[in-house]
N, C-alpha and C. Protein backbone atom coordinates (compact mmCIF):
# COMPACT_ATOMS: atom_id res chain seq x y z
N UNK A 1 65.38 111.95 110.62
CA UNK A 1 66.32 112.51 111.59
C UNK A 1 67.06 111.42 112.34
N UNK A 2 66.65 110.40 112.45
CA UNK A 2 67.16 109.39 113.38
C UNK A 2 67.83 108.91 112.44
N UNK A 3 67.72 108.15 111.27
CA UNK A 3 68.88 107.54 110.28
C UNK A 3 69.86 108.95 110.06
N UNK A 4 69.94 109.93 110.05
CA UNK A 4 71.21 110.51 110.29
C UNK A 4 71.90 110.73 111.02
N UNK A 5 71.58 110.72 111.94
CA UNK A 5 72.14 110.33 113.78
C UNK A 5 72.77 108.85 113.62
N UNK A 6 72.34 108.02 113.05
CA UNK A 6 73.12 106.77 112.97
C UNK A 6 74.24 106.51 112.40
N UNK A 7 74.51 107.61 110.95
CA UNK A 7 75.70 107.67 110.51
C UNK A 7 77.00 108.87 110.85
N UNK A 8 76.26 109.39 112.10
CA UNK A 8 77.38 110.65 112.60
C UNK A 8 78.08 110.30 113.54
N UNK A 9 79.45 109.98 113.23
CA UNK A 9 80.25 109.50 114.38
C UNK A 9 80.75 110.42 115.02
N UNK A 10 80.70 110.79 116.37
CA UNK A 10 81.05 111.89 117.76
C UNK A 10 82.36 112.04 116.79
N UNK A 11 82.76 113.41 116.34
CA UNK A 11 84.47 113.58 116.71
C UNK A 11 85.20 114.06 117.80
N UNK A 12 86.22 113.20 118.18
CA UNK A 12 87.46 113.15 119.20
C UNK A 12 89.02 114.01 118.57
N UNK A 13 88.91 115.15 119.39
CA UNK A 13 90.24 115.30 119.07
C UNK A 13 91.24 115.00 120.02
N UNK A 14 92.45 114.45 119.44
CA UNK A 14 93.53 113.79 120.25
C UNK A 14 94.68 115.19 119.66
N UNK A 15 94.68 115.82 120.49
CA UNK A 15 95.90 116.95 120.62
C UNK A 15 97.40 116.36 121.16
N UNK A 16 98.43 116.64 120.39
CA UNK A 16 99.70 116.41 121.06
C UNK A 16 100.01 114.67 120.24
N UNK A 17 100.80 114.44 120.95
CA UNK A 17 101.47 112.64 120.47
C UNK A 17 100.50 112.26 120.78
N UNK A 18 99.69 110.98 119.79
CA UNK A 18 99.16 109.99 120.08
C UNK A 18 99.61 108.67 119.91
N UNK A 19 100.61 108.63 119.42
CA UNK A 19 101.69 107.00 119.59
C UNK A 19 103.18 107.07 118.87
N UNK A 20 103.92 106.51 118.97
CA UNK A 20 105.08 106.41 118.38
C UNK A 20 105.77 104.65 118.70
N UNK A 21 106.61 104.42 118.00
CA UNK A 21 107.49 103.28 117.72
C UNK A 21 108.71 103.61 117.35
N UNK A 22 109.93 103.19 117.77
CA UNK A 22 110.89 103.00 117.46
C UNK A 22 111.73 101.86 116.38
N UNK A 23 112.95 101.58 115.88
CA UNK A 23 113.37 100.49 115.92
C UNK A 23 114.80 100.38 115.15
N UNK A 24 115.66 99.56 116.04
CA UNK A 24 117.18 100.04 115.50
C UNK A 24 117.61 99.25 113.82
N UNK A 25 117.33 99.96 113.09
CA UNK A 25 118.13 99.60 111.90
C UNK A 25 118.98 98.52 111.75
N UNK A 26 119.28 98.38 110.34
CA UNK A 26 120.51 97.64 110.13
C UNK A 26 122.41 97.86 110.55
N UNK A 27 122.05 99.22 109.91
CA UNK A 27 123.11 100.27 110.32
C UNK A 27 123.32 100.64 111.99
N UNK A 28 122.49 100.37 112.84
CA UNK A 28 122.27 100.46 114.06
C UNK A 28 122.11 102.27 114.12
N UNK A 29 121.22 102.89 113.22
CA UNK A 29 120.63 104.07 113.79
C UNK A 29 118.82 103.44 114.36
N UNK A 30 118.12 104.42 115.35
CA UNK A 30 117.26 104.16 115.93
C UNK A 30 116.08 104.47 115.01
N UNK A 31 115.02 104.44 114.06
CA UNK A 31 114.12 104.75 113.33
C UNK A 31 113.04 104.80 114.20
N UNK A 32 112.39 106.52 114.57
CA UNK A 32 111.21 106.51 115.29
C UNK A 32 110.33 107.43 114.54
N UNK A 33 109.21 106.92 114.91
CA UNK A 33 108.02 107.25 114.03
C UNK A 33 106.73 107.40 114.66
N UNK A 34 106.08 108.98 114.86
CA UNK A 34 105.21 109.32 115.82
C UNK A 34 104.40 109.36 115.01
N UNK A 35 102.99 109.73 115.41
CA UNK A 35 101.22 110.45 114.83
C UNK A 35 101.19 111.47 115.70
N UNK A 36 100.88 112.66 115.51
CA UNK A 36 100.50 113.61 116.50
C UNK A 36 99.15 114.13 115.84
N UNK A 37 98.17 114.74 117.15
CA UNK A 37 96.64 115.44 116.57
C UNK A 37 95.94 115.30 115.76
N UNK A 38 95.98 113.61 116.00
CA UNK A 38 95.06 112.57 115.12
C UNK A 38 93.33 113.52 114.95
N UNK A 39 93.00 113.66 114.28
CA UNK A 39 91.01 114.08 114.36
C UNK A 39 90.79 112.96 113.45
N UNK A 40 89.43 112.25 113.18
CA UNK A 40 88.33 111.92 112.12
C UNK A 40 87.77 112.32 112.86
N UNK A 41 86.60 112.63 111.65
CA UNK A 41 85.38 113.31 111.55
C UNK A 41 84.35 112.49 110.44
N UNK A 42 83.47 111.67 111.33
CA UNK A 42 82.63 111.03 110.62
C UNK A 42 81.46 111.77 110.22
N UNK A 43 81.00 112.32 108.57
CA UNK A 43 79.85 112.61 108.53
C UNK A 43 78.87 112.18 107.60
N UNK A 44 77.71 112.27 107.63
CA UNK A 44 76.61 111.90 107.13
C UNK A 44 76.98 111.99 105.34
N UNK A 45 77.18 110.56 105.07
CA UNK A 45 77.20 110.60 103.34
C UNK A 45 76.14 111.63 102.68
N UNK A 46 76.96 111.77 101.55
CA UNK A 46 76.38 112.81 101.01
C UNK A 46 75.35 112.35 99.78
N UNK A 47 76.31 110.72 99.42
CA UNK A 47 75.06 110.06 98.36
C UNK A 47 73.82 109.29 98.96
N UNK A 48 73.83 109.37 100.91
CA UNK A 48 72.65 109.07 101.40
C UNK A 48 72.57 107.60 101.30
N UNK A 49 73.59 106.89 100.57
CA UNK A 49 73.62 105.27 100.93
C UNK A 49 73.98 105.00 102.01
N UNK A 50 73.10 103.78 102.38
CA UNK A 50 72.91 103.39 103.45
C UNK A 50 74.65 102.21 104.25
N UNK A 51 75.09 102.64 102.65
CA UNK A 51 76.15 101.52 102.74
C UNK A 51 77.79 102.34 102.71
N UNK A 52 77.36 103.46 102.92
CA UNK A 52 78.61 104.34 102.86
C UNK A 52 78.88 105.17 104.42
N UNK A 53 80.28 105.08 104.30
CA UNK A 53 80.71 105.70 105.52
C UNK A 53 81.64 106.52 104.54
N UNK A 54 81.41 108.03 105.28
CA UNK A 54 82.43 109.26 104.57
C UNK A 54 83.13 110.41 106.44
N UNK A 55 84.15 110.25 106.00
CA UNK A 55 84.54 111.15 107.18
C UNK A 55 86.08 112.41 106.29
N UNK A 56 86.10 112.67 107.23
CA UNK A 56 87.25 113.80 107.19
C UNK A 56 88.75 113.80 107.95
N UNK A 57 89.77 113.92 107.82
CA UNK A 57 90.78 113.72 108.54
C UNK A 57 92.02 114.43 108.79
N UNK A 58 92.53 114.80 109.42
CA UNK A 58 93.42 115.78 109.83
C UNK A 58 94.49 115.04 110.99
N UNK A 59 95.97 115.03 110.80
CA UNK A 59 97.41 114.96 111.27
C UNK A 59 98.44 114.67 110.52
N UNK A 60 99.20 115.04 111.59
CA UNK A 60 100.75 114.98 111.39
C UNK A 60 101.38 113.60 111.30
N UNK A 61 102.55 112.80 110.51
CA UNK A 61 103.26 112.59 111.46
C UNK A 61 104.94 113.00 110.93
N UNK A 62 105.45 111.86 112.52
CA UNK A 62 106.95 112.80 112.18
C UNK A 62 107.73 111.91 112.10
N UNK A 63 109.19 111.72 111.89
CA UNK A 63 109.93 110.48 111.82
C UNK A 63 111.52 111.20 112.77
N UNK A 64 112.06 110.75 113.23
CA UNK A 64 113.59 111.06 113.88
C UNK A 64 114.44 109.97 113.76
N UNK A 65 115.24 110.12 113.05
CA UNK A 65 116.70 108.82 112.91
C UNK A 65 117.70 109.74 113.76
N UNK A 66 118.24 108.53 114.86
CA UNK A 66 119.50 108.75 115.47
C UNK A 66 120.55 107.74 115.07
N UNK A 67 121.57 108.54 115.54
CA UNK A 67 122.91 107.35 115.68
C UNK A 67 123.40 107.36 114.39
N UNK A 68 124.64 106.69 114.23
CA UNK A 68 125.58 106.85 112.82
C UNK A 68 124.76 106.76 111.70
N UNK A 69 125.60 107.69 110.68
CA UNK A 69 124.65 108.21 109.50
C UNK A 69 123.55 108.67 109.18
N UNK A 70 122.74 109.43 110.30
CA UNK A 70 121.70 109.71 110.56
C UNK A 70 121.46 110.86 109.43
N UNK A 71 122.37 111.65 108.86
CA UNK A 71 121.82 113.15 108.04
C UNK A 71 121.91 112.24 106.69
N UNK A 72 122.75 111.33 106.29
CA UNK A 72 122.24 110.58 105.01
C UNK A 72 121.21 110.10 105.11
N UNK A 73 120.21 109.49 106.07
CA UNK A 73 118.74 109.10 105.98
C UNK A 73 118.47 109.28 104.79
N UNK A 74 117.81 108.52 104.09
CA UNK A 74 116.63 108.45 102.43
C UNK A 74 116.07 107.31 103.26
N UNK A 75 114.69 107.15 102.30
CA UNK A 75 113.57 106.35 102.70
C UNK A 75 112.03 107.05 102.43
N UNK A 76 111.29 106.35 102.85
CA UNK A 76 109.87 106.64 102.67
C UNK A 76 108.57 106.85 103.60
N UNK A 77 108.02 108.18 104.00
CA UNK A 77 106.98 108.35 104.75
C UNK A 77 105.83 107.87 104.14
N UNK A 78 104.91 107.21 105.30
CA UNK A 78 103.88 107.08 104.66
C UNK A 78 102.44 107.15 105.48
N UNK A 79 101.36 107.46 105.27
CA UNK A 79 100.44 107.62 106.18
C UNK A 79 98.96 106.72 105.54
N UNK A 80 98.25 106.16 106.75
CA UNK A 80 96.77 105.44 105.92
C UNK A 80 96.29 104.57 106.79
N UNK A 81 95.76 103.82 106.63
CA UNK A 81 94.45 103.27 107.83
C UNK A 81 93.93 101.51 107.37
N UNK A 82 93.96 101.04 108.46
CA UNK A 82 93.55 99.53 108.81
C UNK A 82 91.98 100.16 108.66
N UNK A 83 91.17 98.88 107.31
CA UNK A 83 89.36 99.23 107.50
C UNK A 83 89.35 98.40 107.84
N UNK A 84 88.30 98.30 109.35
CA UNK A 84 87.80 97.03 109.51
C UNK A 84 86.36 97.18 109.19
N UNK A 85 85.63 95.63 108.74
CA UNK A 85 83.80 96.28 108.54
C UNK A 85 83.54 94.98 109.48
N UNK A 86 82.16 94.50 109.57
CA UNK A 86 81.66 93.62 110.02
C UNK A 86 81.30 92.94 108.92
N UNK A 87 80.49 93.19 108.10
CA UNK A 87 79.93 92.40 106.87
C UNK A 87 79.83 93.48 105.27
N UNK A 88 79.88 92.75 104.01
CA UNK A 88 80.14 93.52 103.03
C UNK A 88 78.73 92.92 102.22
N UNK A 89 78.38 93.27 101.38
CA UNK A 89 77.32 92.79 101.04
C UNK A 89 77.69 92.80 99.49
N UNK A 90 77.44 91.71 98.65
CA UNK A 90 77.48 91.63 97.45
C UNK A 90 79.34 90.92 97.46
N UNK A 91 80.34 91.02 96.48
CA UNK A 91 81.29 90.69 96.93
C UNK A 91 82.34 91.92 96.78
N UNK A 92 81.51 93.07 96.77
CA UNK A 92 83.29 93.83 96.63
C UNK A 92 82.92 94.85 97.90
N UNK A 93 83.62 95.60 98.10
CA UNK A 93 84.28 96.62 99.37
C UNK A 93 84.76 97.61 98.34
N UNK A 94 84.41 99.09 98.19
CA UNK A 94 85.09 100.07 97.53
C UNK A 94 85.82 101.15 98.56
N UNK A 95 86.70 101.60 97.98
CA UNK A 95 87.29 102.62 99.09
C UNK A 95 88.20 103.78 98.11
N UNK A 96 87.58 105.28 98.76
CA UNK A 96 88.55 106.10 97.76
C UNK A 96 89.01 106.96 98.89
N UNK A 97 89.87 107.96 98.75
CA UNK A 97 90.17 108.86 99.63
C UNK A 97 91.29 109.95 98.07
N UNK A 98 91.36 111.03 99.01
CA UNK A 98 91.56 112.32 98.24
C UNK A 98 92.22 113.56 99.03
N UNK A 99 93.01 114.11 98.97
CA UNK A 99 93.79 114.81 99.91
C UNK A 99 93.55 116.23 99.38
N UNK A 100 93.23 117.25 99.97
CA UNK A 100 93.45 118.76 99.43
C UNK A 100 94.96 118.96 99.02
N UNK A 101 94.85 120.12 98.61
CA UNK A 101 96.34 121.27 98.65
C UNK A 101 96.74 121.19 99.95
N UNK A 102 98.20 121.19 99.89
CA UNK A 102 99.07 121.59 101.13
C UNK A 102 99.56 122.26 101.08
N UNK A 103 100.22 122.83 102.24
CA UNK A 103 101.67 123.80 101.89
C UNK A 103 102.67 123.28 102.27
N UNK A 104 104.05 123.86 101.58
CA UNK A 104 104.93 123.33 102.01
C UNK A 104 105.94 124.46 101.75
N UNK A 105 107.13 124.80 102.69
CA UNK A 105 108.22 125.47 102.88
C UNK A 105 109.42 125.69 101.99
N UNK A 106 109.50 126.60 100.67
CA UNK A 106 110.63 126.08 99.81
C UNK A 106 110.44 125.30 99.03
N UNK A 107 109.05 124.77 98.86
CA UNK A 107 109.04 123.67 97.98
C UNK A 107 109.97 122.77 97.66
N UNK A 108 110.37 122.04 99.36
CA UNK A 108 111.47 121.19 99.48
C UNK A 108 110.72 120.21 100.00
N UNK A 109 109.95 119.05 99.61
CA UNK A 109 109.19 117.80 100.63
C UNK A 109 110.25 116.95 100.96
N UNK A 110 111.63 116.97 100.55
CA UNK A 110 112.04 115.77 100.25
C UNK A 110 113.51 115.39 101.67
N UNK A 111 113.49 116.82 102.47
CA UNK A 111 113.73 117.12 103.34
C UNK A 111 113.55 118.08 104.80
N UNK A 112 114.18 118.51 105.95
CA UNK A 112 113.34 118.82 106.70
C UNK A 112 114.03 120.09 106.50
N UNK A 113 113.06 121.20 107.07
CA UNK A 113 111.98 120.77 107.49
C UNK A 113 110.60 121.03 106.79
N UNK A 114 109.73 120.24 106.92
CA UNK A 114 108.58 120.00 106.21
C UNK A 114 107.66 121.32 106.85
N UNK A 115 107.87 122.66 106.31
CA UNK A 115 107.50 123.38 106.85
C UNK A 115 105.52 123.68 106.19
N UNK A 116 104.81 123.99 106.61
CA UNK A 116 103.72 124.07 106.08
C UNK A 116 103.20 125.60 106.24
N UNK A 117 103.85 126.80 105.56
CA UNK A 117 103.69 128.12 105.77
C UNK A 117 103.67 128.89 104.89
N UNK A 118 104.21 128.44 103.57
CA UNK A 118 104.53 129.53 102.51
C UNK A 118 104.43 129.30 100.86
N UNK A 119 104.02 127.99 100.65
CA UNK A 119 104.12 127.93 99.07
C UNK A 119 103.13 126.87 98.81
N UNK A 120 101.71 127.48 98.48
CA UNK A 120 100.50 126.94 97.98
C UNK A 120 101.19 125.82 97.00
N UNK A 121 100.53 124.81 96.86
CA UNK A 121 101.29 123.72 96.08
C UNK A 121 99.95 123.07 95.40
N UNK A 122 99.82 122.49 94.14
CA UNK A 122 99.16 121.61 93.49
C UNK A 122 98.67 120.36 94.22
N UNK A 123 97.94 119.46 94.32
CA UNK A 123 97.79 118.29 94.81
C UNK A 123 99.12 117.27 94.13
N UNK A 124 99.73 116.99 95.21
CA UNK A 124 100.92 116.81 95.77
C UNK A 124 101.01 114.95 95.73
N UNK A 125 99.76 114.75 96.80
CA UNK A 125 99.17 113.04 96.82
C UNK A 125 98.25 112.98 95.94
N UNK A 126 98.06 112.03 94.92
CA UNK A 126 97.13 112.33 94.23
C UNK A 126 95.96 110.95 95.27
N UNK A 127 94.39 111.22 94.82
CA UNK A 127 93.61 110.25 95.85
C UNK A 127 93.81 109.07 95.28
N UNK A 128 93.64 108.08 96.13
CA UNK A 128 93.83 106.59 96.58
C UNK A 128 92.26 106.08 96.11
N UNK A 129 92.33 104.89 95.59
CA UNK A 129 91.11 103.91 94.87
C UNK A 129 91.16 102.78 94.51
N UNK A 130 90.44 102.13 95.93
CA UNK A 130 90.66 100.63 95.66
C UNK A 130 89.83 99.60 95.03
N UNK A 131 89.44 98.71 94.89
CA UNK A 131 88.06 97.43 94.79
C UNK A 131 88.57 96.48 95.09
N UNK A 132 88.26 95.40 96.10
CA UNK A 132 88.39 94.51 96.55
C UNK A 132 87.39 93.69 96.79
N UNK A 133 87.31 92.09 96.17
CA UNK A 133 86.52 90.75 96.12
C UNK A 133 86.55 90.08 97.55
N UNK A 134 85.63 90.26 97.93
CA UNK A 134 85.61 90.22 99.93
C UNK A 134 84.76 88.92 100.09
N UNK A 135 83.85 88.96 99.31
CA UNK A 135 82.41 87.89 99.50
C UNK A 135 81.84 88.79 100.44
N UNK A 136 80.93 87.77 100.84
CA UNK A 136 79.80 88.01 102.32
C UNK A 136 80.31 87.77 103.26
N UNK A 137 81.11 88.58 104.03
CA UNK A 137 81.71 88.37 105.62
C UNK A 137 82.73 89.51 105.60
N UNK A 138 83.28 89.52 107.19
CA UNK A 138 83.95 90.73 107.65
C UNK A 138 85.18 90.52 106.80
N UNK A 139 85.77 91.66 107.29
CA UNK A 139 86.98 91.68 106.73
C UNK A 139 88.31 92.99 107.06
N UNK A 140 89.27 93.10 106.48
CA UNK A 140 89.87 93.85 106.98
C UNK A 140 90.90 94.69 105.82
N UNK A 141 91.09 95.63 105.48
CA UNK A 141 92.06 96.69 104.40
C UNK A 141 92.67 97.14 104.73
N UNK A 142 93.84 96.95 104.41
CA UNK A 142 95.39 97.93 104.74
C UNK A 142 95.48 99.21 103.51
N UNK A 143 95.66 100.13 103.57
CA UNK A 143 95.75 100.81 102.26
C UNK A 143 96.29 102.35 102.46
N UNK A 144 97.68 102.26 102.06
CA UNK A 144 98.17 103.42 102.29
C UNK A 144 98.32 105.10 101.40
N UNK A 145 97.42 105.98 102.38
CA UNK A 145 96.32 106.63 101.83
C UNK A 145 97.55 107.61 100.33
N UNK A 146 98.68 107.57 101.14
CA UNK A 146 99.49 108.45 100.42
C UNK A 146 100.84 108.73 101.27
N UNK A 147 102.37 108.57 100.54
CA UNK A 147 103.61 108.53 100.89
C UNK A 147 104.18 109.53 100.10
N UNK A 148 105.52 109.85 100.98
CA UNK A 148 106.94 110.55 100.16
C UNK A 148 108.17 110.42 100.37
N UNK A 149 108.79 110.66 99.66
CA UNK A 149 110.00 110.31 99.40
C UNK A 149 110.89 111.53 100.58
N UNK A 150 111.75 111.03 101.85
CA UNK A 150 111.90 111.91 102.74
C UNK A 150 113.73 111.50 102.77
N UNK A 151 114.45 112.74 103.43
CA UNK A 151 115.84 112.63 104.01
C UNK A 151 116.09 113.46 104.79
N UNK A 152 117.30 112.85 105.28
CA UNK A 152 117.70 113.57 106.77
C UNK A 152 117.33 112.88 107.83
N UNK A 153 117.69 113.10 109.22
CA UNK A 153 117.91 112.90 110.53
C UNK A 153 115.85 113.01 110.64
N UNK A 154 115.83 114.00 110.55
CA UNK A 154 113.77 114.86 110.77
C UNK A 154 113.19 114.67 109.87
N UNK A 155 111.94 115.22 109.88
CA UNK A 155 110.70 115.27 108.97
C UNK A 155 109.54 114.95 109.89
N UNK A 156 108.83 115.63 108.66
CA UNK A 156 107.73 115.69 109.43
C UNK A 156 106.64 116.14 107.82
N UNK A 157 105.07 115.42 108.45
CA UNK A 157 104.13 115.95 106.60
C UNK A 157 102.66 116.40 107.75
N UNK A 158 102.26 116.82 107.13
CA UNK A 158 100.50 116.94 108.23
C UNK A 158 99.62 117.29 106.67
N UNK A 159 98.55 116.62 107.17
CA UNK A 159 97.45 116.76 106.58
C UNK A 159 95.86 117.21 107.06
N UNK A 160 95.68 118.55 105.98
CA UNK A 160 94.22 118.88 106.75
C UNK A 160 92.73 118.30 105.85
N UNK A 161 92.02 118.00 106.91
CA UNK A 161 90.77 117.73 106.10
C UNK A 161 90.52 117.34 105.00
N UNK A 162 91.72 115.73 104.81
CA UNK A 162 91.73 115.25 103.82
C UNK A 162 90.40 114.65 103.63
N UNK A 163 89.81 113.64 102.88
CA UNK A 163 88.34 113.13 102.98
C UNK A 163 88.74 111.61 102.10
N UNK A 164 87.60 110.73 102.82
CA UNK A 164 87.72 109.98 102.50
C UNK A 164 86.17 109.03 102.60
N UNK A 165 86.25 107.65 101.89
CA UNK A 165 85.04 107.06 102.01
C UNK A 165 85.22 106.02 101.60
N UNK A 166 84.08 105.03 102.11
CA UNK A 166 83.79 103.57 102.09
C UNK A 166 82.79 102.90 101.68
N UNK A 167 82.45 102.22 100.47
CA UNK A 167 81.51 102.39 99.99
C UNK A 167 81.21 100.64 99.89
N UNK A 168 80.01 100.13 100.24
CA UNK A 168 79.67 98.88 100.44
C UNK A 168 79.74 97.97 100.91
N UNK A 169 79.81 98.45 102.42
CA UNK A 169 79.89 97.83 104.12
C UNK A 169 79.06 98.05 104.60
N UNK A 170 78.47 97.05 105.30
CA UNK A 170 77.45 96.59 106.02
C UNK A 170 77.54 96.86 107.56
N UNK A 171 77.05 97.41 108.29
CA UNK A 171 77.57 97.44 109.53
C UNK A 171 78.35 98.72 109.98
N UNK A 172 78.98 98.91 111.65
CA UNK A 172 79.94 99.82 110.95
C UNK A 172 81.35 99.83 110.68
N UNK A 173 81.79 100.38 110.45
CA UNK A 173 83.43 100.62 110.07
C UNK A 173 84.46 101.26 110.77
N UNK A 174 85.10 100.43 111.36
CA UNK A 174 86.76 100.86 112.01
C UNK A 174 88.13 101.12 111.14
N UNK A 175 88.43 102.50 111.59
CA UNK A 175 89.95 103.13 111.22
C UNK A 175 90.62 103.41 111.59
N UNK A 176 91.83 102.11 111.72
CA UNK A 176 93.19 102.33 112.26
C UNK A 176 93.83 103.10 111.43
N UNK A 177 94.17 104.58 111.81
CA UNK A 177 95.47 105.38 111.26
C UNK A 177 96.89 104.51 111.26
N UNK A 178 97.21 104.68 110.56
CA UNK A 178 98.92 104.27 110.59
C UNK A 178 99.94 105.30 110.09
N UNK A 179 100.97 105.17 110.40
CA UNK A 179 102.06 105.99 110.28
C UNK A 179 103.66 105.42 109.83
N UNK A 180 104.29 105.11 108.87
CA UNK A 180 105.23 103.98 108.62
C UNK A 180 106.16 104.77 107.73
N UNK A 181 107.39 104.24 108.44
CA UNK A 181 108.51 104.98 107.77
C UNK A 181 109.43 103.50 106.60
N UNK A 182 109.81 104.06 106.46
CA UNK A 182 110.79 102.90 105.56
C UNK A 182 111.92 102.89 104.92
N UNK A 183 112.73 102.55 105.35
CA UNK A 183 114.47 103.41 104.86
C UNK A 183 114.39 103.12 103.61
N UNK A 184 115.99 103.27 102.93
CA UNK A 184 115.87 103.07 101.35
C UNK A 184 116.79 101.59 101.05
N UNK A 185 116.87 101.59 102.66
CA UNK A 185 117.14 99.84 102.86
C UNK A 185 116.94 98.67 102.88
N UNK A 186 115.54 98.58 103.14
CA UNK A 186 114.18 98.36 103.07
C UNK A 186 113.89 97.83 104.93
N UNK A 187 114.39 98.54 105.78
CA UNK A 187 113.90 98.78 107.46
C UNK A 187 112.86 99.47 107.49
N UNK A 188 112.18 98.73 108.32
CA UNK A 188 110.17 99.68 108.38
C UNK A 188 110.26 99.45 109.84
N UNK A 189 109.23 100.51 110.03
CA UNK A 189 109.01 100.77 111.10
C UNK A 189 107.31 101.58 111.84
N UNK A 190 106.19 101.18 111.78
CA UNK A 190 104.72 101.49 111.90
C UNK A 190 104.25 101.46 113.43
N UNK A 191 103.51 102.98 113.41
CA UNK A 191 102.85 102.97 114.65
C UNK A 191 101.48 103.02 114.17
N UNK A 192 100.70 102.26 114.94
CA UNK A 192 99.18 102.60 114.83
C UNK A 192 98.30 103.36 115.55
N UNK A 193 97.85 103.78 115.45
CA UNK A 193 96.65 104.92 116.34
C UNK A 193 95.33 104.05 117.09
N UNK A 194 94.76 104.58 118.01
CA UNK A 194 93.41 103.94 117.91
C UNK A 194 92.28 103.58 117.41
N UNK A 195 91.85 102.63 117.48
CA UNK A 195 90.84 102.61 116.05
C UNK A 195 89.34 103.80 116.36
N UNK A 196 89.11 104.16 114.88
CA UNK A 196 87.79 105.54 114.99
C UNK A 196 86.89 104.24 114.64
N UNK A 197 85.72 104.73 115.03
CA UNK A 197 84.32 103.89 114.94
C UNK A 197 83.68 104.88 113.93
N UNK A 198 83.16 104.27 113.02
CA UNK A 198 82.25 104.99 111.96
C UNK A 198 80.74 104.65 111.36
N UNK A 199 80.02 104.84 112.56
CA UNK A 199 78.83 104.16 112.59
C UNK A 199 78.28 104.72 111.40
């Protein structure tokens, strides 16, 4: 009972905006890019290794271009998470993640609005799978869980109870959400969230 208490991280829900960034283009429109109703949900691995962290995850985010040429907008949403560990043991770090079905409005992703109400859709993102040669010591993973191809002024994507996991970290594990837009210009623009603890 007590080693499962060690791998259950409290979940926090953050309702409403939890960060945004701006930033003026080339073109001089403004590129802003929010996270709203961030959740993880850290729970108890299911293969019972001692070396795995598995949680669950759920939000939005949204993007708004102002200023000239704003309804031509093209570019790229994208959503995924900074791992931090303390120590890795052996030399690799594994990491997969996997997104359910979504819905989406019209079966239009590719503009707004990104409605999530009416047309059951296939897996859309397909899951993310990394391996990385770390050695013995901390370290840190950028890895973006899953993107799309977006236009227009708006948008917006949310994701429920996607799942994800970390497999051969020592210690525990921090996840910075990120949120990053990217014109078809190549202007970026990333907000980060707070980091989740995943004991």
């Amino acid at each position: 009972m007590v080693a499962a208490m060690l791998w259950v991280s409290m979940p926090t829900s953050h309702a409403g905006l939890d960060n945004e960034l701006s930033l003026v283009d080339g073109k001089g429109r403004t590129l802003t890019i929010q996270q709203w109703d961030t959740f993880l949900n850290g729970v108890f691995p299911l293969d019972r290794n001692r070396l795995t962290r598995e949680w669950f995850h759920s939000g939005r985010a949204k993007y708004i271009v102002d200023g000239p040429e704003a309804e031509e907008f093209e570019g790229t949403l994208e959503l995924g998470y900074q791992i931090g560990f303390p120590w890795s043991l052996g030399v690799k770090i594994n990491f997969s993640y996997t997104t359910p079905n979504i819905q989406i409005d019209d079966g239009d992703i590719t503009g707004p609005p990104f409605g999530l109400d009416s047309v059951i859709t296939p897996n859309l993102f397909p899951g993310v799978s990394i391996s990385a040669d770390l050695g013995n010591g901390p370290g840190i993973q950028e890895v973006a869980t899953f993107s799309v191809d977006v236009a227009g002024p708006t948008g917006e994507v949310a994701v429920s109870n996607a799942h994800g996991t970390v497999t051969g970290a020592a210690g525990g594990v921090l996840l910075r959400p990120f949120a990053r837009l990217i014109s078809s210009t190549g202007d970026s623009v990333t907000t980060y969230g707070e980091p989740w603890n995943m004991n």
